[in-house]
N, C-alpha and C. Protein backbone atom coordinates (compact mmCIF):
# COMPACT_ATOMS: atom_id res chain seq x y z
N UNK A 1 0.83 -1.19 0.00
CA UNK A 1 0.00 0.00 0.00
C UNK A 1 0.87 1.25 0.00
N UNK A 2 0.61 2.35 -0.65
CA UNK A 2 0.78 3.39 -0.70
C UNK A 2 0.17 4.63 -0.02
N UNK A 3 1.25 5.07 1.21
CA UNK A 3 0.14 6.31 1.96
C UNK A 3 0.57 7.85 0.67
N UNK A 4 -0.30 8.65 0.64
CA UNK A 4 -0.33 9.34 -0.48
C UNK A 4 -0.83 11.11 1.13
N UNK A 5 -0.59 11.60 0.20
CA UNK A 5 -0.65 13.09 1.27
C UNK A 5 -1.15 14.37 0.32
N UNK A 6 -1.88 15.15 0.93
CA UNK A 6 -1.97 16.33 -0.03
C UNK A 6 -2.10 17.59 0.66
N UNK A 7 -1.54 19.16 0.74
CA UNK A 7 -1.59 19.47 1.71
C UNK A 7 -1.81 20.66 0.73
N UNK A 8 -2.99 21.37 1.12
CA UNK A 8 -4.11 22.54 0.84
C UNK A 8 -3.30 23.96 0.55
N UNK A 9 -3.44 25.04 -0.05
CA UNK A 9 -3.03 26.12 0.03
C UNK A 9 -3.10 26.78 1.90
N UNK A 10 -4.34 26.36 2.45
CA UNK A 10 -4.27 26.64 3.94
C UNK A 10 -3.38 26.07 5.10
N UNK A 11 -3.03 24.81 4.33
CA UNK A 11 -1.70 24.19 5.47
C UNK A 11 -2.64 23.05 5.71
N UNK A 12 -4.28 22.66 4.97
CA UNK A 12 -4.46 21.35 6.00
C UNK A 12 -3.87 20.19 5.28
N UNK A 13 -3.81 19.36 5.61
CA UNK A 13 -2.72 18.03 5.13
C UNK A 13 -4.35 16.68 5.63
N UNK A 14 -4.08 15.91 3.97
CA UNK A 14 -5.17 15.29 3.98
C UNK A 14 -4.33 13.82 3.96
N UNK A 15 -4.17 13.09 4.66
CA UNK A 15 -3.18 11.48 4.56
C UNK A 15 -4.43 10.69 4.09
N UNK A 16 -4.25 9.58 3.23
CA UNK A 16 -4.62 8.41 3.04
C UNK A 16 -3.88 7.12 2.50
N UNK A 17 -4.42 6.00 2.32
CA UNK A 17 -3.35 4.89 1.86
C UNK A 17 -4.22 4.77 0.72
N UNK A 18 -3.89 4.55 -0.33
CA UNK A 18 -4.41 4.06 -1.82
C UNK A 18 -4.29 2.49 -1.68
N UNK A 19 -5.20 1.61 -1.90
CA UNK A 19 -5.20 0.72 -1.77
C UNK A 19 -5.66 -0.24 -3.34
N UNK A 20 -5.60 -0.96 -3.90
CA UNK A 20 -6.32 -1.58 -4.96
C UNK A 20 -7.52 -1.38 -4.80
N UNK A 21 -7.78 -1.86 -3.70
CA UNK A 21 -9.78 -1.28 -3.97
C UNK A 21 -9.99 0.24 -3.79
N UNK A 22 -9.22 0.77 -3.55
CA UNK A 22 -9.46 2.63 -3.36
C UNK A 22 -9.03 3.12 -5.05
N UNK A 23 -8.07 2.00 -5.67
CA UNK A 23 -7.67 2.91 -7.19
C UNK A 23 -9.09 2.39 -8.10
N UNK A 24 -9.50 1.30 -7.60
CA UNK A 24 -10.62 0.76 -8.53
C UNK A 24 -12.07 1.50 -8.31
N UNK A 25 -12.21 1.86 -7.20
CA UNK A 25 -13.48 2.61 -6.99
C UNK A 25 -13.07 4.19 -7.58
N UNK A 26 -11.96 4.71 -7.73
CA UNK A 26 -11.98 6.01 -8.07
C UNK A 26 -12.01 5.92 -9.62
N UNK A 27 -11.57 4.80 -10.16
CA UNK A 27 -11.91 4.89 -11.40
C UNK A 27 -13.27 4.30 -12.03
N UNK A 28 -13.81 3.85 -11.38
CA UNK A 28 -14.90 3.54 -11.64
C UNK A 28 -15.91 4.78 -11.56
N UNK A 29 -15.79 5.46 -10.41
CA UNK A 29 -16.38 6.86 -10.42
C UNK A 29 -16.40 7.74 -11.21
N UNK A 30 -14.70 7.68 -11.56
CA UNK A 30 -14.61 8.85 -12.95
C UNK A 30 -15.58 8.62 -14.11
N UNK A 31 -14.91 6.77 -14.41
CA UNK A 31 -15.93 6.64 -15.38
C UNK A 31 -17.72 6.93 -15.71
N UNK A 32 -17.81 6.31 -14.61
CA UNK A 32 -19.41 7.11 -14.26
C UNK A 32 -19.63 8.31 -14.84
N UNK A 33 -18.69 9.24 -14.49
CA UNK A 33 -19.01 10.90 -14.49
C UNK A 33 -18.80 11.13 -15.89
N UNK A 34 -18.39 10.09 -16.62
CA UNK A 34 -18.04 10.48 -18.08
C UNK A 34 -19.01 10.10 -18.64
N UNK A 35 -19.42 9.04 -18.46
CA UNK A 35 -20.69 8.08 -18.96
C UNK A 35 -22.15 9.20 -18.85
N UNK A 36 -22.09 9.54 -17.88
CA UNK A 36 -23.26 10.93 -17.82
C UNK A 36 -23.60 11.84 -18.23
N UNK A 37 -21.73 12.48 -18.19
CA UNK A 37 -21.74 13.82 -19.29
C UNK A 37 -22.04 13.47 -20.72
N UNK A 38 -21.81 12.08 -21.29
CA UNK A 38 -22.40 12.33 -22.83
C UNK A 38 -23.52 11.40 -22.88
N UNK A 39 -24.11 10.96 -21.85
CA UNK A 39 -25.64 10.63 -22.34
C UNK A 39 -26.69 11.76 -21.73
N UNK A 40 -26.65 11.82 -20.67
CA UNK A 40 -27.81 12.72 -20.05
C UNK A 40 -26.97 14.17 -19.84
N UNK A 41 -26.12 14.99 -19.01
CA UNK A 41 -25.98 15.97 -18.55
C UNK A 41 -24.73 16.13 -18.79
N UNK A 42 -24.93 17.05 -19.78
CA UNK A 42 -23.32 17.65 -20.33
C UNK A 42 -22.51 18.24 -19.79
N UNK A 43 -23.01 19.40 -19.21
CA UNK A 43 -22.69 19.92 -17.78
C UNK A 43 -22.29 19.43 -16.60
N UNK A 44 -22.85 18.06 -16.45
CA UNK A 44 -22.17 17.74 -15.40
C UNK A 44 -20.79 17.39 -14.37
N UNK A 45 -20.70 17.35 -13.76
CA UNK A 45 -18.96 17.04 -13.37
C UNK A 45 -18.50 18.17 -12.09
N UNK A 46 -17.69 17.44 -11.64
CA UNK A 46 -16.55 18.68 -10.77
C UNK A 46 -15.88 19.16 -11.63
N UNK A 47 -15.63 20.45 -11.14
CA UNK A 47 -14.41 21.41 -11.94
C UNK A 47 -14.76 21.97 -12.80
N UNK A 48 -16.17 22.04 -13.18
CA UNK A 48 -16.34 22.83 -14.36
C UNK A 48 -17.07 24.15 -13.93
């Protein structure tokens, strides 16, 4: 496992471990969010 860190323009510091089932559910999510934007809601998504 891999602990992974990310630490905010404010100083907060976010730790987690990436695990095989943590890389597989995030990509599965993405995919989701793609799958959406070109059938139903184009607009949809973070970051836009």
């Amino acid at each position: 496992m891999t602990k992974k860190q990310f630490v905010n323009s404010k100083g907060e510091t976010w730790e987690w471990e990436e695990t095989p089932e943590v890389t597989k559910a995030v990509a599965r999510l993405h995919e989701t969010i793609r799958e959406l934007e070109k059938k139903n809601a184009p607009d949809y998504g973070v970051g836009k």
